[in-house]
N, C-alpha and C. Protein backbone atom coordinates (compact mmCIF):
# COMPACT_ATOMS: atom_id res chain seq x y z
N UNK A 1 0.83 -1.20 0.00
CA UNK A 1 0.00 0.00 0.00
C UNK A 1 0.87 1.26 0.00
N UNK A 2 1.80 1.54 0.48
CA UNK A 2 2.96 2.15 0.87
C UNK A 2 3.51 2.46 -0.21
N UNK A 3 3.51 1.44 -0.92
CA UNK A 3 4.74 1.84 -2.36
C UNK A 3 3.72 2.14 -3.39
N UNK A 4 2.20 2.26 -3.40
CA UNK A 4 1.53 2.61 -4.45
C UNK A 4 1.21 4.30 -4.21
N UNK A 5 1.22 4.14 -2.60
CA UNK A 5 1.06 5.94 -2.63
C UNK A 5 2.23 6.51 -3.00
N UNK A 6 3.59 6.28 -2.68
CA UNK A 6 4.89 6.91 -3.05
C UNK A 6 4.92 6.89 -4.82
N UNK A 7 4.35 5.88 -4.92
CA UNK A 7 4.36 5.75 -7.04
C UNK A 7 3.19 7.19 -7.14
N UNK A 8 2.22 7.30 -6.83
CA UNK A 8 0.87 8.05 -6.78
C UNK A 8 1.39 9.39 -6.87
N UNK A 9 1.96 9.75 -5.42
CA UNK A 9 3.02 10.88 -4.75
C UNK A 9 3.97 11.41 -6.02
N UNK A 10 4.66 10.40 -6.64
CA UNK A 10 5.79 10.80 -7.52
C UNK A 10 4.93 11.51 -8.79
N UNK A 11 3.85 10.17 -9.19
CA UNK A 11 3.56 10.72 -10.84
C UNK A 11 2.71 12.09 -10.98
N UNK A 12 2.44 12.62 -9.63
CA UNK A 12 1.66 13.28 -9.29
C UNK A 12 2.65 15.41 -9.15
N UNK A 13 3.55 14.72 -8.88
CA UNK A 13 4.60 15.66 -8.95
C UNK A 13 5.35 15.64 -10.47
N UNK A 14 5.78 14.59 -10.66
CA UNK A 14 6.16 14.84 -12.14
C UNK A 14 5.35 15.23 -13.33
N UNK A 15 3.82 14.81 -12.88
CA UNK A 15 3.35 14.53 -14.59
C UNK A 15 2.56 15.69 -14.19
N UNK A 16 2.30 16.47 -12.84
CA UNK A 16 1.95 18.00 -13.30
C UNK A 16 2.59 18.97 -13.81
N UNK A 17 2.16 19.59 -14.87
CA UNK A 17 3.16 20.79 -15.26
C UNK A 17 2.84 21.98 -14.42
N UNK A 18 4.53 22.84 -14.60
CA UNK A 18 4.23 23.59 -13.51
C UNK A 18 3.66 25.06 -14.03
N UNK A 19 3.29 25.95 -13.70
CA UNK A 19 2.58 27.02 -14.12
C UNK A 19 3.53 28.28 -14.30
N UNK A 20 4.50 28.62 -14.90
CA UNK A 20 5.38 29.61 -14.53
C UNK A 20 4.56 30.95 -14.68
N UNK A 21 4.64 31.79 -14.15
CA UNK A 21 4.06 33.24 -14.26
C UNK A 21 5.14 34.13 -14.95
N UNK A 22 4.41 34.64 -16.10
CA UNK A 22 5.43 35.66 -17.10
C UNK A 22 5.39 36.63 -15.99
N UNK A 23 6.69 37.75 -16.25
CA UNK A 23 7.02 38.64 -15.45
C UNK A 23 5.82 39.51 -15.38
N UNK A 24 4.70 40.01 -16.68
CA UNK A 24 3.63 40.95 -16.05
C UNK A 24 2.65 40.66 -15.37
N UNK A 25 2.88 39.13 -15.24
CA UNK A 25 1.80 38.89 -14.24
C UNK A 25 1.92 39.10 -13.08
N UNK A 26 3.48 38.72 -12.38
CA UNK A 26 4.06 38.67 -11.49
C UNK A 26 4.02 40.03 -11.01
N UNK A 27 4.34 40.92 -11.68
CA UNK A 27 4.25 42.52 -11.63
C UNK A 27 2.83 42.71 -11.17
N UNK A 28 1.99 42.58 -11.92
CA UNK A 28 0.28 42.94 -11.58
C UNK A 28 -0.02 41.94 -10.06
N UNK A 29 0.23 41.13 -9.53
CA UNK A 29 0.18 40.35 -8.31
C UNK A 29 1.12 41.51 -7.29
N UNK A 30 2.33 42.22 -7.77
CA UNK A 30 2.84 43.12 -6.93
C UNK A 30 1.82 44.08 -6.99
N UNK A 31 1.18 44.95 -8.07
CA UNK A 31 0.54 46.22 -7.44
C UNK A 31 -0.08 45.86 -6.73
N UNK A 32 -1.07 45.07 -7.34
CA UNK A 32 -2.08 44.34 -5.86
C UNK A 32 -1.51 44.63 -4.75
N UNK A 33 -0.56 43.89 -4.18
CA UNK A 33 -0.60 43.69 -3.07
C UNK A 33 0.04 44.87 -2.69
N UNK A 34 0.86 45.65 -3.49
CA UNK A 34 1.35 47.19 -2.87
C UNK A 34 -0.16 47.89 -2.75
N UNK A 35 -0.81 47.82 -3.36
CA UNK A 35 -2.19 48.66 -3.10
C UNK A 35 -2.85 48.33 -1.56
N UNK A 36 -2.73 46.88 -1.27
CA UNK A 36 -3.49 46.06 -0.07
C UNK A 36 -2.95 46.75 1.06
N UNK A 37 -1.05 47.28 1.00
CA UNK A 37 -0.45 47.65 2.13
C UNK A 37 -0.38 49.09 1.85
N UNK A 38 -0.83 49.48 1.34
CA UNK A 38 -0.85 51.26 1.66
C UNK A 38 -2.39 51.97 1.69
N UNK A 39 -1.86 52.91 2.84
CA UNK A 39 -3.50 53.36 3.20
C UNK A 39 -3.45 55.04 2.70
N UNK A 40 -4.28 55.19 1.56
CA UNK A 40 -3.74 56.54 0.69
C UNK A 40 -5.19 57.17 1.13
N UNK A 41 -6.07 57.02 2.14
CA UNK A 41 -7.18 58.31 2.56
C UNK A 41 -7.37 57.40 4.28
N UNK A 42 -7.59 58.75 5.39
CA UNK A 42 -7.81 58.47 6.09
C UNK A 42 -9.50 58.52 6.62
N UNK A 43 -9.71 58.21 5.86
CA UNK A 43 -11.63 58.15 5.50
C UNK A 43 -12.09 56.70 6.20
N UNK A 44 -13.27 56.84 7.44
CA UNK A 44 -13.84 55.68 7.64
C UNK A 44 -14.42 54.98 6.22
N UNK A 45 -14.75 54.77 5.58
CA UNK A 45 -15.46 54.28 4.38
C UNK A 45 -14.66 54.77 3.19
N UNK A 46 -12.93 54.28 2.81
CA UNK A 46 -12.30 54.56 1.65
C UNK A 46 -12.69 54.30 0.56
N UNK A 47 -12.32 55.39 -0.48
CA UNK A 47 -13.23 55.11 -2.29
C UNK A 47 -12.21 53.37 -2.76
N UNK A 48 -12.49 53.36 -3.90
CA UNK A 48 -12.39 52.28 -4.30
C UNK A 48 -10.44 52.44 -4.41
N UNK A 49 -9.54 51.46 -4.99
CA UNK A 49 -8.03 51.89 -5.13
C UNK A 49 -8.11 52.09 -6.54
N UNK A 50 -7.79 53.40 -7.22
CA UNK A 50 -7.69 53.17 -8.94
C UNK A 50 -5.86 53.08 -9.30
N UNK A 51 -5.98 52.47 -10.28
CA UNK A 51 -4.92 51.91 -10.91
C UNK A 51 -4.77 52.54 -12.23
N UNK A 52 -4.07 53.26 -12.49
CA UNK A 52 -3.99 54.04 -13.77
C UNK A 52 -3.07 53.63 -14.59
N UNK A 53 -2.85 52.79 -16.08
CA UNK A 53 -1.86 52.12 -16.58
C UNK A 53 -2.13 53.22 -17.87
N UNK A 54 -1.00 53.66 -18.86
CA UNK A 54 -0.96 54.14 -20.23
C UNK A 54 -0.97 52.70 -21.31
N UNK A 55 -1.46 51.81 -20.65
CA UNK A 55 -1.12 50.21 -21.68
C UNK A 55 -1.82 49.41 -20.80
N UNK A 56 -3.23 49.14 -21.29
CA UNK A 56 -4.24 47.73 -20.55
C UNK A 56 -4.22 46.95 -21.38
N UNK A 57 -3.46 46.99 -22.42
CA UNK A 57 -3.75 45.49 -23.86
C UNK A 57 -2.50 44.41 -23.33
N UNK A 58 -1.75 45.41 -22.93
CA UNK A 58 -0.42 44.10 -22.53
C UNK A 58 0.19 45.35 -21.54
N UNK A 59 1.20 44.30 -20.56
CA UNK A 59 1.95 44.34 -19.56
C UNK A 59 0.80 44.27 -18.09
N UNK A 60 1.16 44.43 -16.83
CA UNK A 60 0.66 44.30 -15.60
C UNK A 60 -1.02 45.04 -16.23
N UNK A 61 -1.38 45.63 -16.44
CA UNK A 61 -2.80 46.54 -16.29
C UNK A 61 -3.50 45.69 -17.37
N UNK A 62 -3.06 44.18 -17.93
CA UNK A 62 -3.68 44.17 -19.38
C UNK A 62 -4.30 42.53 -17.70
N UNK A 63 -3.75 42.27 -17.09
CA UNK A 63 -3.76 40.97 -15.80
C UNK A 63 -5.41 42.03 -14.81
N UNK A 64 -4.76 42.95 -14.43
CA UNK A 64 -5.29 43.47 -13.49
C UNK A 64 -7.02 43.99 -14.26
N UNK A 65 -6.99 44.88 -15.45
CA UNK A 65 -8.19 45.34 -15.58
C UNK A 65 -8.94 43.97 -15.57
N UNK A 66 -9.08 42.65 -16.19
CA UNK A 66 -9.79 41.47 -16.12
C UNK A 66 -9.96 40.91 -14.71
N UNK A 67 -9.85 41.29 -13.54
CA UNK A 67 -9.84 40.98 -12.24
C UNK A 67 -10.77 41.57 -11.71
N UNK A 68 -12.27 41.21 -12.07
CA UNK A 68 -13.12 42.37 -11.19
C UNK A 68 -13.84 41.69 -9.92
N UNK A 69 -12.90 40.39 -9.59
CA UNK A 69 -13.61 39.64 -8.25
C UNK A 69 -12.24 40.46 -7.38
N UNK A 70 -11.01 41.10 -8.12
CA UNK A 70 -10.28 41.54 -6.50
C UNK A 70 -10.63 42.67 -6.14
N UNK A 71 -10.35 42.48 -4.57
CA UNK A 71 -11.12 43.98 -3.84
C UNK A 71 -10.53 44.32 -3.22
N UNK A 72 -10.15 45.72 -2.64
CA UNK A 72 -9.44 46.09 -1.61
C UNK A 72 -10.76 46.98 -0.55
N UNK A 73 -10.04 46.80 0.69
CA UNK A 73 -10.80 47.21 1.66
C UNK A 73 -12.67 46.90 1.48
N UNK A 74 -12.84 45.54 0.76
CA UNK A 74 -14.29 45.04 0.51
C UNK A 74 -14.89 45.93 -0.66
N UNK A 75 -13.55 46.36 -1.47
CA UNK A 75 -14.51 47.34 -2.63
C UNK A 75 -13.48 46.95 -4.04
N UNK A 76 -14.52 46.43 -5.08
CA UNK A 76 -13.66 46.28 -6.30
C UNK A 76 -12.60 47.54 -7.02
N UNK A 77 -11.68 46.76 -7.60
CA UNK A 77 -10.21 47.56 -7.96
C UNK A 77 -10.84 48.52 -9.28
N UNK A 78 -10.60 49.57 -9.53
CA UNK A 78 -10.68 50.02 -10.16
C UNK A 78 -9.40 50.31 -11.36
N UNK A 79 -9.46 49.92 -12.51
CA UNK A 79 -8.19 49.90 -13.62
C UNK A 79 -9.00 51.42 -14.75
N UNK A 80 -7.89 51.84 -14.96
CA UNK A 80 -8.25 53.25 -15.79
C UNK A 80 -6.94 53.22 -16.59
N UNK A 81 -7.67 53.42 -18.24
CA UNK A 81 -6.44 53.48 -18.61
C UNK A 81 -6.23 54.95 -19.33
N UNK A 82 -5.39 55.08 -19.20
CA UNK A 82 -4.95 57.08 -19.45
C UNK A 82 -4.36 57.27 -20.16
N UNK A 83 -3.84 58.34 -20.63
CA UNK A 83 -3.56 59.16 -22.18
C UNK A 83 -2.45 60.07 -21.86
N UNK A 84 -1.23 59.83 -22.61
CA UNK A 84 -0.09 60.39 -22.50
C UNK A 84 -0.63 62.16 -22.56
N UNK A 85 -1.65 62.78 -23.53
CA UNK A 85 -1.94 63.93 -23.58
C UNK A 85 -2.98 64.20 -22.25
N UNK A 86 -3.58 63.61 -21.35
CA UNK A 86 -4.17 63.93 -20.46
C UNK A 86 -3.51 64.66 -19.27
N UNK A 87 -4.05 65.81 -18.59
CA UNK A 87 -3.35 66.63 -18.18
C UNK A 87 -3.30 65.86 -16.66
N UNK A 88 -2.10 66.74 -16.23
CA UNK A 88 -1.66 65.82 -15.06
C UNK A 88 -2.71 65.95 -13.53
N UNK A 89 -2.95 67.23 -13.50
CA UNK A 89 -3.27 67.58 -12.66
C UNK A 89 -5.12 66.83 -12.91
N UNK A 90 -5.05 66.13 -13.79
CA UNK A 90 -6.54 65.37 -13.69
C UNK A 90 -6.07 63.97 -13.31
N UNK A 91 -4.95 63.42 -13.46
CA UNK A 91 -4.37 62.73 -13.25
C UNK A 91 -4.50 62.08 -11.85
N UNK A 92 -4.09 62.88 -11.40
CA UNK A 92 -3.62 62.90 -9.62
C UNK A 92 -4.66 62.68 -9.05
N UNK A 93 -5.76 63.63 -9.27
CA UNK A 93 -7.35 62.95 -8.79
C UNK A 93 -7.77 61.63 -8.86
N UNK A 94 -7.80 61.17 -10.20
CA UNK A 94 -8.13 60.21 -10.03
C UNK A 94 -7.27 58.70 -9.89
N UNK A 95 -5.69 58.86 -9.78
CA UNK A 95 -5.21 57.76 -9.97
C UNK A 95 -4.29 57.71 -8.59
N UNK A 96 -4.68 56.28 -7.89
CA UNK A 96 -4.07 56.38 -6.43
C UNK A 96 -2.90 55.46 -6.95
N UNK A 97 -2.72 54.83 -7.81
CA UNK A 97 -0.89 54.25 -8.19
C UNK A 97 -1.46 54.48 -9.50
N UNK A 98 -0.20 55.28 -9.88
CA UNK A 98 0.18 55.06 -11.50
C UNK A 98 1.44 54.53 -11.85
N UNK A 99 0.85 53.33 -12.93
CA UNK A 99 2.14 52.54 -13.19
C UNK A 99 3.10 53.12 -14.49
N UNK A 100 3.98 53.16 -14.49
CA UNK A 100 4.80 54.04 -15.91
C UNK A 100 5.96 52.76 -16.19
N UNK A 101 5.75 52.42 -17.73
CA UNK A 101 6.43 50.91 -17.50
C UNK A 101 7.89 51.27 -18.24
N UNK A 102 8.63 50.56 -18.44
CA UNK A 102 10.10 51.47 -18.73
C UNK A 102 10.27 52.15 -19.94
N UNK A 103 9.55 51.89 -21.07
CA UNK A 103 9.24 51.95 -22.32
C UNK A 103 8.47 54.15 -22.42
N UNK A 104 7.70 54.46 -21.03
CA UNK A 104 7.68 55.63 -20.83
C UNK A 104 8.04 56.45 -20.55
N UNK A 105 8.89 55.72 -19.14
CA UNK A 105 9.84 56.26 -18.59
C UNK A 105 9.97 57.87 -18.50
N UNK A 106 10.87 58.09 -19.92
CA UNK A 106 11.61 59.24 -20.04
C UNK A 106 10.73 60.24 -20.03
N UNK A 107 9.39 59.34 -21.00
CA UNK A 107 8.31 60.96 -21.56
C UNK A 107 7.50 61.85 -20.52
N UNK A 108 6.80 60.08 -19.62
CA UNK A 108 6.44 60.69 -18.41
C UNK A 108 6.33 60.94 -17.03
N UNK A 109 7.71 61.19 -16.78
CA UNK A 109 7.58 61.07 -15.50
C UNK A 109 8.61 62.77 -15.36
N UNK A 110 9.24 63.32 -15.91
CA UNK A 110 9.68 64.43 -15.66
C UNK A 110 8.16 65.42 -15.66
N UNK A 111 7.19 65.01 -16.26
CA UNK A 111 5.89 65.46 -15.97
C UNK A 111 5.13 65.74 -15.03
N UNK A 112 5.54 64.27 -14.43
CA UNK A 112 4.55 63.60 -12.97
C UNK A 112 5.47 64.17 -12.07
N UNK A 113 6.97 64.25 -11.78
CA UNK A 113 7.57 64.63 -10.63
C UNK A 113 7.68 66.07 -10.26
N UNK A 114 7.36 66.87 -11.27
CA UNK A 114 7.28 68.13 -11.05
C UNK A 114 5.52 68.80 -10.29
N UNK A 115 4.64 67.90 -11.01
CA UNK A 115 3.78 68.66 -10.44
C UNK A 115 2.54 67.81 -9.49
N UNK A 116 3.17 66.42 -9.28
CA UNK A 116 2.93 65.07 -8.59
C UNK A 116 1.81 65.48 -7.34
N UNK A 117 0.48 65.09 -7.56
CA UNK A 117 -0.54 64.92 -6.68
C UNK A 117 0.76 64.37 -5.18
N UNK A 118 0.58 64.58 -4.06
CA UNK A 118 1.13 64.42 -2.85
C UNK A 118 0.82 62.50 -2.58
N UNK A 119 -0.78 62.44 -3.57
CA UNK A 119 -1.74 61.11 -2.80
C UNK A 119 -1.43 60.21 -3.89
N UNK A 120 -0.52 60.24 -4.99
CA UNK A 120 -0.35 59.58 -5.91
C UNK A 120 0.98 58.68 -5.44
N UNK A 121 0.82 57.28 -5.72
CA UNK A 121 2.24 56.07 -5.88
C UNK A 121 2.28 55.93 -7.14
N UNK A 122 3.60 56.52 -7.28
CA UNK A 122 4.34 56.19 -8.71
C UNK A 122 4.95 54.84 -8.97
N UNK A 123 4.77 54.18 -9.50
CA UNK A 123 5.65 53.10 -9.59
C UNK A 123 6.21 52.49 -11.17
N UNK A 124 7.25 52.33 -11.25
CA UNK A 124 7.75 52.31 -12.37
C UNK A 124 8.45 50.88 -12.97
N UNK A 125 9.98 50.59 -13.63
CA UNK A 125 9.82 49.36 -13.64
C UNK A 125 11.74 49.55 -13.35
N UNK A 126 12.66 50.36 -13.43
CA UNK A 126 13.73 50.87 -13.48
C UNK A 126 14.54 51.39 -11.98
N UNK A 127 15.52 51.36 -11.80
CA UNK A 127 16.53 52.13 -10.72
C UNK A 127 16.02 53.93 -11.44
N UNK A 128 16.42 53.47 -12.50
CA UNK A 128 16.37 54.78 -13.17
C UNK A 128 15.56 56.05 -12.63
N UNK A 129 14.06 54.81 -12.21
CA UNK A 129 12.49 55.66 -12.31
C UNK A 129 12.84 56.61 -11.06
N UNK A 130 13.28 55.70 -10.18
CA UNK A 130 13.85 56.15 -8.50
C UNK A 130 14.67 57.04 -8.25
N UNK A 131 15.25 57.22 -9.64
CA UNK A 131 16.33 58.25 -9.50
C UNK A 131 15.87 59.49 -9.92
N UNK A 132 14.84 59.68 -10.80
CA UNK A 132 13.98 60.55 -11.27
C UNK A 132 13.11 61.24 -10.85
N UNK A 133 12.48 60.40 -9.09
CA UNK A 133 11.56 60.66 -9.08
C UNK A 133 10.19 59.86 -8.56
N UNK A 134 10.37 58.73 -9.43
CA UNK A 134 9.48 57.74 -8.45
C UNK A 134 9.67 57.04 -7.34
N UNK A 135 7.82 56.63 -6.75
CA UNK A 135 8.21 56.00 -5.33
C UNK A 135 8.74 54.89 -5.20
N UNK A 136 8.56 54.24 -6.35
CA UNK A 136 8.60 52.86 -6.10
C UNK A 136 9.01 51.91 -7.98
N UNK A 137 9.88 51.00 -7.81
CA UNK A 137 9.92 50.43 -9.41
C UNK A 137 9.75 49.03 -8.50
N UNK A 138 9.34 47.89 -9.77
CA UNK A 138 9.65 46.65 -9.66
C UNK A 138 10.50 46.43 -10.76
N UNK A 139 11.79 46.07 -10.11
CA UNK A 139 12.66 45.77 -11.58
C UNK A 139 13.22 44.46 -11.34
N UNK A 140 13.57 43.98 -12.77
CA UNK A 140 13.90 42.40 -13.19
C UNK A 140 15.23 42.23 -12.95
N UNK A 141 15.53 41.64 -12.09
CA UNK A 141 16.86 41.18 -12.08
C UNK A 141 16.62 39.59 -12.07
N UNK A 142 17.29 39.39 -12.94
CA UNK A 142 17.48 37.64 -13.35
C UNK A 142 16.13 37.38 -13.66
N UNK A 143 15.70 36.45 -12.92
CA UNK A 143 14.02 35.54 -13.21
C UNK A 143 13.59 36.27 -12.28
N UNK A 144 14.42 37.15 -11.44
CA UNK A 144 13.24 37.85 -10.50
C UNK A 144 12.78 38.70 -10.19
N UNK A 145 11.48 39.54 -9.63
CA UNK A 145 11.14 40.96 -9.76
C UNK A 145 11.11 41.07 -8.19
N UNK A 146 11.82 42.20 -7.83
CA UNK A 146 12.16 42.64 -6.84
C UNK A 146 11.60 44.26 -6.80
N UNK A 147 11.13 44.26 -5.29
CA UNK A 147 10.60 45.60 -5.41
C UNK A 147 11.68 46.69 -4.98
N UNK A 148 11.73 48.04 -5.41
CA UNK A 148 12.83 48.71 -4.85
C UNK A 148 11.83 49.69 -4.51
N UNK A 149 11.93 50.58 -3.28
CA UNK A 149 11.21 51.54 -2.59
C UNK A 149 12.09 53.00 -2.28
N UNK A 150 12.02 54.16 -2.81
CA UNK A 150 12.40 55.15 -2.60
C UNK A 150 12.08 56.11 -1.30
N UNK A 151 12.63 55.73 -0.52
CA UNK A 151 12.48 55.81 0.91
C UNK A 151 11.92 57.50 1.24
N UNK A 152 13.14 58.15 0.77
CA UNK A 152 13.02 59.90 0.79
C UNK A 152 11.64 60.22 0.46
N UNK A 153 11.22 59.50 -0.88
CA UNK A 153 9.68 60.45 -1.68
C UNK A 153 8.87 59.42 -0.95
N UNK A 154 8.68 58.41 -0.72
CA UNK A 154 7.70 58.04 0.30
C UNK A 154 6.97 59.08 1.66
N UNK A 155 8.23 59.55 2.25
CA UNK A 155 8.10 59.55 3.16
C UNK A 155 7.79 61.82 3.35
N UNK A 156 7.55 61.70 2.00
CA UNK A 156 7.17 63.16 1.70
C UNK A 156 5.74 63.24 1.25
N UNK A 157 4.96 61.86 1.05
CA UNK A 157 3.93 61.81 0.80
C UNK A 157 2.59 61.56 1.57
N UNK A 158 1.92 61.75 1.19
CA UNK A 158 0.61 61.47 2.40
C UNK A 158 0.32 60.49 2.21
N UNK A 159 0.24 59.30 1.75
CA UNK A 159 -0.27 57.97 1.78
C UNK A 159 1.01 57.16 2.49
N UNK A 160 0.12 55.92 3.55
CA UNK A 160 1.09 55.63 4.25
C UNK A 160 1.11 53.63 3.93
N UNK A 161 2.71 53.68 4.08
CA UNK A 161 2.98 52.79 3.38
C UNK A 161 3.25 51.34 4.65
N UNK A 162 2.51 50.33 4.73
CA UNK A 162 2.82 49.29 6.00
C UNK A 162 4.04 49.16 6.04
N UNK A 163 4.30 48.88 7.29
CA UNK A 163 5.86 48.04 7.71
C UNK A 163 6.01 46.85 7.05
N UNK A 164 5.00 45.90 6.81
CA UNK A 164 4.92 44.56 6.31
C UNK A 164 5.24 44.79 4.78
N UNK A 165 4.89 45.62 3.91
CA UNK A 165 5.61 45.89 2.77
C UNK A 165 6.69 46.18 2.21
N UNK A 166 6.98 47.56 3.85
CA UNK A 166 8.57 48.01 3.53
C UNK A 166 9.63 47.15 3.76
N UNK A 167 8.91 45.39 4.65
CA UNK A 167 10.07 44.57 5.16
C UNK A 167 10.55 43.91 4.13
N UNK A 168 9.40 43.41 3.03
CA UNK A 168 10.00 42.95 1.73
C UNK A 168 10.91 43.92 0.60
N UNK A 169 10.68 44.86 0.78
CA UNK A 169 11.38 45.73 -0.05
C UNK A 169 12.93 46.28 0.18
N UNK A 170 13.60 46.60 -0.94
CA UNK A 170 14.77 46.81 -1.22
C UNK A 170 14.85 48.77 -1.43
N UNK A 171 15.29 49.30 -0.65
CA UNK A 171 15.52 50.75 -0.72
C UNK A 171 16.70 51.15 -1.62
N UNK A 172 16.11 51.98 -2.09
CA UNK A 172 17.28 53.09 -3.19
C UNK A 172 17.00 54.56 -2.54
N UNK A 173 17.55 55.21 -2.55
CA UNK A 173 19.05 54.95 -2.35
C UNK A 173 18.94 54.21 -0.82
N UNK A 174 20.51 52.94 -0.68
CA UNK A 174 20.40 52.41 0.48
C UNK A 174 19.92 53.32 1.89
């Protein structure tokens, strides 16, 4: 009986394939959960979290807008997708993380850091973004996405970011 469960056990491990997650998925599972650990209104009854991507057909926002069973604080995610010509300062209202993926980088974020809603998380995909300006990148090193957190502009902002997030995270500058 013994050696049919260990045969059972084995083919059961081998003959499943395993599921690898492409990096934008892996990315869109990070905003999530960066959204879950930051509390960006101190409102008994907070609005919904919006997610503002310039690209919902592909990369992280193309995972996330098709997700309308996840919820934060018991209220569905809101995905918006926005327009390089849309002005910033409409921006900021409505988008509590905007993601800028490296491919934008350059165009928009000397935009966003100059006139940056206080209640907005920037998050980007680069050292670069951090150096520019944003709060936060997830960047690829090897097979893996690691979050890096810009400690200084965090901590100039009004949305507050858990300890349990900042323990996984990697700070720039150290």
């Amino acid at each position: 009986m013994m050696k049919i469960i260990c045969c059972l056990f084995a083919f059961v491990i081998y003959a499943t394939p395993s599921f690898a997650k492409s990096p934008e998925q892996v990315k869109s599972a990070f905003l999530y959960q960066i959204a879950k650990f930051t509390k960006f209104t101190e409102s008994m009854d907070p609005p919904p979290i919006s997610f503002c991507f310039y690209n919902v057909e592909t990369g992280p926002g193309s995972f996330l807008k098709d997700k309308s069973e996840l919820q934060i604080n018991k209220k569905p995610i809101n995905v918006i997708l926005v327009k390089k010509t849309q002005q910033i300062s409409e921006l900021s209202q409505i988008c509590d993380i905007t993601y800028i993926d490296e491919t934008l980088e350059n165009d928009i974020l000397p935009l966003w850091t100059d006139t940056i809603s206080l209640n907005t998380l920037t998050i980007g995909e680069s050292i670069r973004f951090l150096e520019k300006g944003g709060i936060a990148s997830l960047v690829q090193e090897g097979n893996k996405i690691r979050l890096y957190i810009n400690k200084q502009h965090v901590l100039q902002h009004n949305f507050k970011v858990q300890s349990r997030l900042l323990a996984m995270a990697k700070f720039y500058p150290n």
